[in-house]
C-alpha atoms as a PDB file:
ATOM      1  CA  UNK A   1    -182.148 -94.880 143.299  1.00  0.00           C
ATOM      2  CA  UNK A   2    -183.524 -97.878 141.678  1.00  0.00           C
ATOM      3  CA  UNK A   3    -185.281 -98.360 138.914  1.00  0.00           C
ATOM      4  CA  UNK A   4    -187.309-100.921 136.782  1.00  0.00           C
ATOM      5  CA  UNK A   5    -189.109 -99.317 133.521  1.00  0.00           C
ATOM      6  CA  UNK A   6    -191.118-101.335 131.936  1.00  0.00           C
ATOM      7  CA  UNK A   7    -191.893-100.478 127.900  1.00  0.00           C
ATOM      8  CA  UNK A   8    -192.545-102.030 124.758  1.00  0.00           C
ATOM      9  CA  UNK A   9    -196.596-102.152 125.888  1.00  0.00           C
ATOM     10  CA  UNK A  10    -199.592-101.700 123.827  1.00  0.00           C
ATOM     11  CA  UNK A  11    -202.246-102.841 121.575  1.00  0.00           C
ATOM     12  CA  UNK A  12    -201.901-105.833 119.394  1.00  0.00           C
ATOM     13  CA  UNK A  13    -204.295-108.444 117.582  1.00  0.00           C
ATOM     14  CA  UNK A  14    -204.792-112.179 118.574  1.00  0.00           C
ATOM     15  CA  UNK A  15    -201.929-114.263 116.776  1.00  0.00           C
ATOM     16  CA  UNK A  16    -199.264-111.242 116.883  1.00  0.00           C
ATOM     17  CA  UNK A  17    -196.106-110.465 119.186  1.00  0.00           C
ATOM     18  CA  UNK A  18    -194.617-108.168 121.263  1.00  0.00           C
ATOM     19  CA  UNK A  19    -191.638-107.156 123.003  1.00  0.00           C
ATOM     20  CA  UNK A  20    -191.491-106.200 126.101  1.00  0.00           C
ATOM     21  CA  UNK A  21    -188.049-104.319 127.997  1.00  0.00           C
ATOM     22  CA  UNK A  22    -187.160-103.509 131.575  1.00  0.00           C
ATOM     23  CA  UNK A  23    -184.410-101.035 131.591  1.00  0.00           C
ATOM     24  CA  UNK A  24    -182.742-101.815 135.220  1.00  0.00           C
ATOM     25  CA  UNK A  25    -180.647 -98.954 137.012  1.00  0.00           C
ATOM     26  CA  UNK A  26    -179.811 -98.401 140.289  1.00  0.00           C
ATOM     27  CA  UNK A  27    -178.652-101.344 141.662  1.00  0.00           C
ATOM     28  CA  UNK A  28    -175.805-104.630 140.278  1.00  0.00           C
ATOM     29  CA  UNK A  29    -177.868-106.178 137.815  1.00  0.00           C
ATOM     30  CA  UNK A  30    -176.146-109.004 136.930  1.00  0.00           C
ATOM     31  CA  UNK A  31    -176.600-109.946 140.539  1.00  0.00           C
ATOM     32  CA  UNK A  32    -180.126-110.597 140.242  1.00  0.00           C
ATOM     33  CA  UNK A  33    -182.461-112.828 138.590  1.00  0.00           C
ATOM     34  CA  UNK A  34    -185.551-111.509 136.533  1.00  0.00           C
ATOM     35  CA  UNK A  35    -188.971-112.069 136.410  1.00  0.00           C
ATOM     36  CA  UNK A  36    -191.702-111.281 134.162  1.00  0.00           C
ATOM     37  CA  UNK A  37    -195.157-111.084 136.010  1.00  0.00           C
ATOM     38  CA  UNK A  38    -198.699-110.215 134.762  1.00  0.00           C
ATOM     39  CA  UNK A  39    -201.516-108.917 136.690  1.00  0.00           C
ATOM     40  CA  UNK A  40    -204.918-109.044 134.616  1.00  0.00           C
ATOM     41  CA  UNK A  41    -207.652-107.223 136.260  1.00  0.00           C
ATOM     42  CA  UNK A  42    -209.477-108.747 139.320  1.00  0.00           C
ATOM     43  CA  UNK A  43    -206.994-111.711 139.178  1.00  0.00           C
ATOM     44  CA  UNK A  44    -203.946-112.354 141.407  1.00  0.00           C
ATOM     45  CA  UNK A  45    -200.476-111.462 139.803  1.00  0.00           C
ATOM     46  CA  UNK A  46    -199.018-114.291 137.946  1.00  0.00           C
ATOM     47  CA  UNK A  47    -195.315-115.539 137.253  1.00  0.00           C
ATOM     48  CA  UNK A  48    -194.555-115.089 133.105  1.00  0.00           C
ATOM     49  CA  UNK A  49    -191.209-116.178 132.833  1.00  0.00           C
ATOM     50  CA  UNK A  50    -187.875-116.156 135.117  1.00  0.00           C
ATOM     51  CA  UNK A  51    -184.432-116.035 134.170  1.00  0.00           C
ATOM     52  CA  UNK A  52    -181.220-116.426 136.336  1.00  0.00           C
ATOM     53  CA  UNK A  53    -178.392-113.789 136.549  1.00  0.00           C
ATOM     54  CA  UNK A  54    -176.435-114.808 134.031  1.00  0.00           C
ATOM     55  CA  UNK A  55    -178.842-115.819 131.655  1.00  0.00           C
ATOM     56  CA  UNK A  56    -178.237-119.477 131.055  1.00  0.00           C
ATOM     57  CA  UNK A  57    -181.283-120.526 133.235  1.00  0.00           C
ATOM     58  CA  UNK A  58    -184.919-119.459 132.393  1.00  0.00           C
ATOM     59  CA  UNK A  59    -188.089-120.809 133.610  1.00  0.00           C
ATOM     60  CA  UNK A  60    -191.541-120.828 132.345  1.00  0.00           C
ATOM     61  CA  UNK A  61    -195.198-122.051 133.541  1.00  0.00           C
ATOM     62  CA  UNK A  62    -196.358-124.518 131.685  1.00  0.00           C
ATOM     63  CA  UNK A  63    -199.075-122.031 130.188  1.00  0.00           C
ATOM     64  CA  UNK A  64    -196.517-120.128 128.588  1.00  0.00           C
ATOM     65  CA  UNK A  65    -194.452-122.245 127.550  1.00  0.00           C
ATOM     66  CA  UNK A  66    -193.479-122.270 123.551  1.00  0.00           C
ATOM     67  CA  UNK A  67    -195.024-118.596 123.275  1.00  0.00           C
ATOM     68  CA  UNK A  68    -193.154-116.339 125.668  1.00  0.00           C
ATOM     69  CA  UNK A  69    -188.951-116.007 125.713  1.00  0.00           C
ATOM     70  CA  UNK A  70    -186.869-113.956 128.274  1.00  0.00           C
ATOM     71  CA  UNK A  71    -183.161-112.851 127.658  1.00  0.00           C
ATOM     72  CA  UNK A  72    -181.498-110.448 129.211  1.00  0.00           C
ATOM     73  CA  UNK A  73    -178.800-108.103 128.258  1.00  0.00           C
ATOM     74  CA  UNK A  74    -176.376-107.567 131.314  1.00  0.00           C
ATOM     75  CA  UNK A  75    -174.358-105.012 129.167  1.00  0.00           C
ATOM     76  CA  UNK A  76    -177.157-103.218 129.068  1.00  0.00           C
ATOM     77  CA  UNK A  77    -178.832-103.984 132.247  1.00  0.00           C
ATOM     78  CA  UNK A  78    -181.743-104.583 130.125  1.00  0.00           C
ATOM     79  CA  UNK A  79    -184.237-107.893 130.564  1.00  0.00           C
ATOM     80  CA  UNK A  80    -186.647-108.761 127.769  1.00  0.00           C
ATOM     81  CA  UNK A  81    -189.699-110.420 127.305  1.00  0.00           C
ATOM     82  CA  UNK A  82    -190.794-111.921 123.580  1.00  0.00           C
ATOM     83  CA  UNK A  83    -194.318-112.565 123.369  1.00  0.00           C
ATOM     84  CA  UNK A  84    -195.563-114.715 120.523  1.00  0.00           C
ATOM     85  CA  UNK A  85    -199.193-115.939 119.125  1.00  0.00           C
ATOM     86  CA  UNK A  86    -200.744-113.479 121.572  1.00  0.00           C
ATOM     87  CA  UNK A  87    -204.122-114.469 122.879  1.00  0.00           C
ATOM     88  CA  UNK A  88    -207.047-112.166 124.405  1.00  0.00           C
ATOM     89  CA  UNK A  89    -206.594-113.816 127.578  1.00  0.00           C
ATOM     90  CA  UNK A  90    -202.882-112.542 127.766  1.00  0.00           C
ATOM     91  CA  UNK A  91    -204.268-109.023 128.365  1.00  0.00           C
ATOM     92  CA  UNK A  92    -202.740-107.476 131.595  1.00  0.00           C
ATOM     93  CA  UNK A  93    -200.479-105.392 132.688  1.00  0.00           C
ATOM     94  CA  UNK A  94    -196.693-106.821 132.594  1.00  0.00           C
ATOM     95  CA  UNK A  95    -194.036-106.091 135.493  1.00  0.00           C
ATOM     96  CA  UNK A  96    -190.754-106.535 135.934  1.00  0.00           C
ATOM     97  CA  UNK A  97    -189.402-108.138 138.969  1.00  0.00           C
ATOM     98  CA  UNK A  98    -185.372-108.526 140.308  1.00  0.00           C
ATOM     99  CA  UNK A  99    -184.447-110.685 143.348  1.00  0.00           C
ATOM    100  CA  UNK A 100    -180.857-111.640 144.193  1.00  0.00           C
ATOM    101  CA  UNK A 101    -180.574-114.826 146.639  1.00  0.00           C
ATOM    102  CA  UNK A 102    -180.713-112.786 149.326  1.00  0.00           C
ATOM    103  CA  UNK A 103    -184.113-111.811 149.035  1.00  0.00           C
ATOM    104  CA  UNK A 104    -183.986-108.466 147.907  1.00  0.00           C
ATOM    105  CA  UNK A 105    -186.431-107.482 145.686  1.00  0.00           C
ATOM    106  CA  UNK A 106    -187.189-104.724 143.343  1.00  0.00           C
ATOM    107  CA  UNK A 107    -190.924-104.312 141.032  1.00  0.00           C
ATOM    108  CA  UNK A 108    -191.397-102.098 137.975  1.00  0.00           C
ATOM    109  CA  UNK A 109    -193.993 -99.830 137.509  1.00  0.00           C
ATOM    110  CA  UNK A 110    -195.586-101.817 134.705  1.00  0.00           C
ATOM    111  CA  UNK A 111    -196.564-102.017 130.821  1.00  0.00           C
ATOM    112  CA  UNK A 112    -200.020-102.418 129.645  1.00  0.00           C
ATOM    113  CA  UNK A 113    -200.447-105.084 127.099  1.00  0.00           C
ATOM    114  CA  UNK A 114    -204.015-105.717 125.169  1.00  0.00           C
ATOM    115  CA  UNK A 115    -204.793-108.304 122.803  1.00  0.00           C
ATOM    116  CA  UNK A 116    -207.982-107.745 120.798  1.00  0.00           C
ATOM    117  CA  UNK A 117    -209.401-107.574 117.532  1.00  0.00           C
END
C-alpha cells in the first residue's frame, strides 16, 4: 500500500522555520522525484519545491527561492522540506507529491502550517 505522511506541521511566528518530512512507503522511492505543494485556502494548489530522484536536481519558483530547501533521504525514503523566514502568507496546508517519468503519481495527506503572531 502506499503511503506519503506528511509531519513536521504547526504553528510558528513570522521570521521563524520549520521542517517539514514525508515519510514514503509503499512503493521504489528512489525512483521518483518529489514535490512539495501548498494549498492555502480558496486558492489553487501551488508547486513549493521539486527535487529529482537522486537528489542532485531541485527546483524552486522564483517566490521561494532563498527561503525554502528540499533534500531527500533515499536511505530513509524520507523527503524534506526546510522552511526559513516564514511569512503569514506561507500559511497552508503542505503536501507531498512523488511522480516517476512515467507518470505515476502518488499525494500525501497533508501538514498544516500557520504563520502568525
Amino acid at each position: 500500500q502506499v503511503q506519503l505522511v506528511e509531519s513536521g506541521g504547526g504553528l510558528v511566528q513570522p521570521g521563524g522555520s520549520l521542517r517539514l518530512s514525508c515519510a514514503a512507503s509503499g512503493f521504489i522511492f528512489s525512483s521518483y522525484a518529489m514535490s512539495w505543494y501548498r494549498q492555502a485556502p480558496g486558492k489553487e494548489r501551488e508547486l513549493v519545491a521539486r527535487i529529482g530522484s537522486a537528489g542532485g536536481f531541485t527546483n524552486y519558483p522564483d517566490s521561494m527561492k532563498g527561503r525554502f530547501t528540499a533534500s531527500r533521504d533515499n536511505a530513509k525514503n524520507t523527503v524534506y522540506l526546510q522552511m526559513d523566514n516564514l511569512k503569514p502568507e506561507d500559511t497552508a496546508v503542505y503536501l507531498c507529491h512523488a511522480q516517476n517519468t512515467w507518470g505515476t503519481r502518488y499525494w500525501g495527506q497533508g501538514t498544516q502550517v500557520t504563520v502568525s503572531s
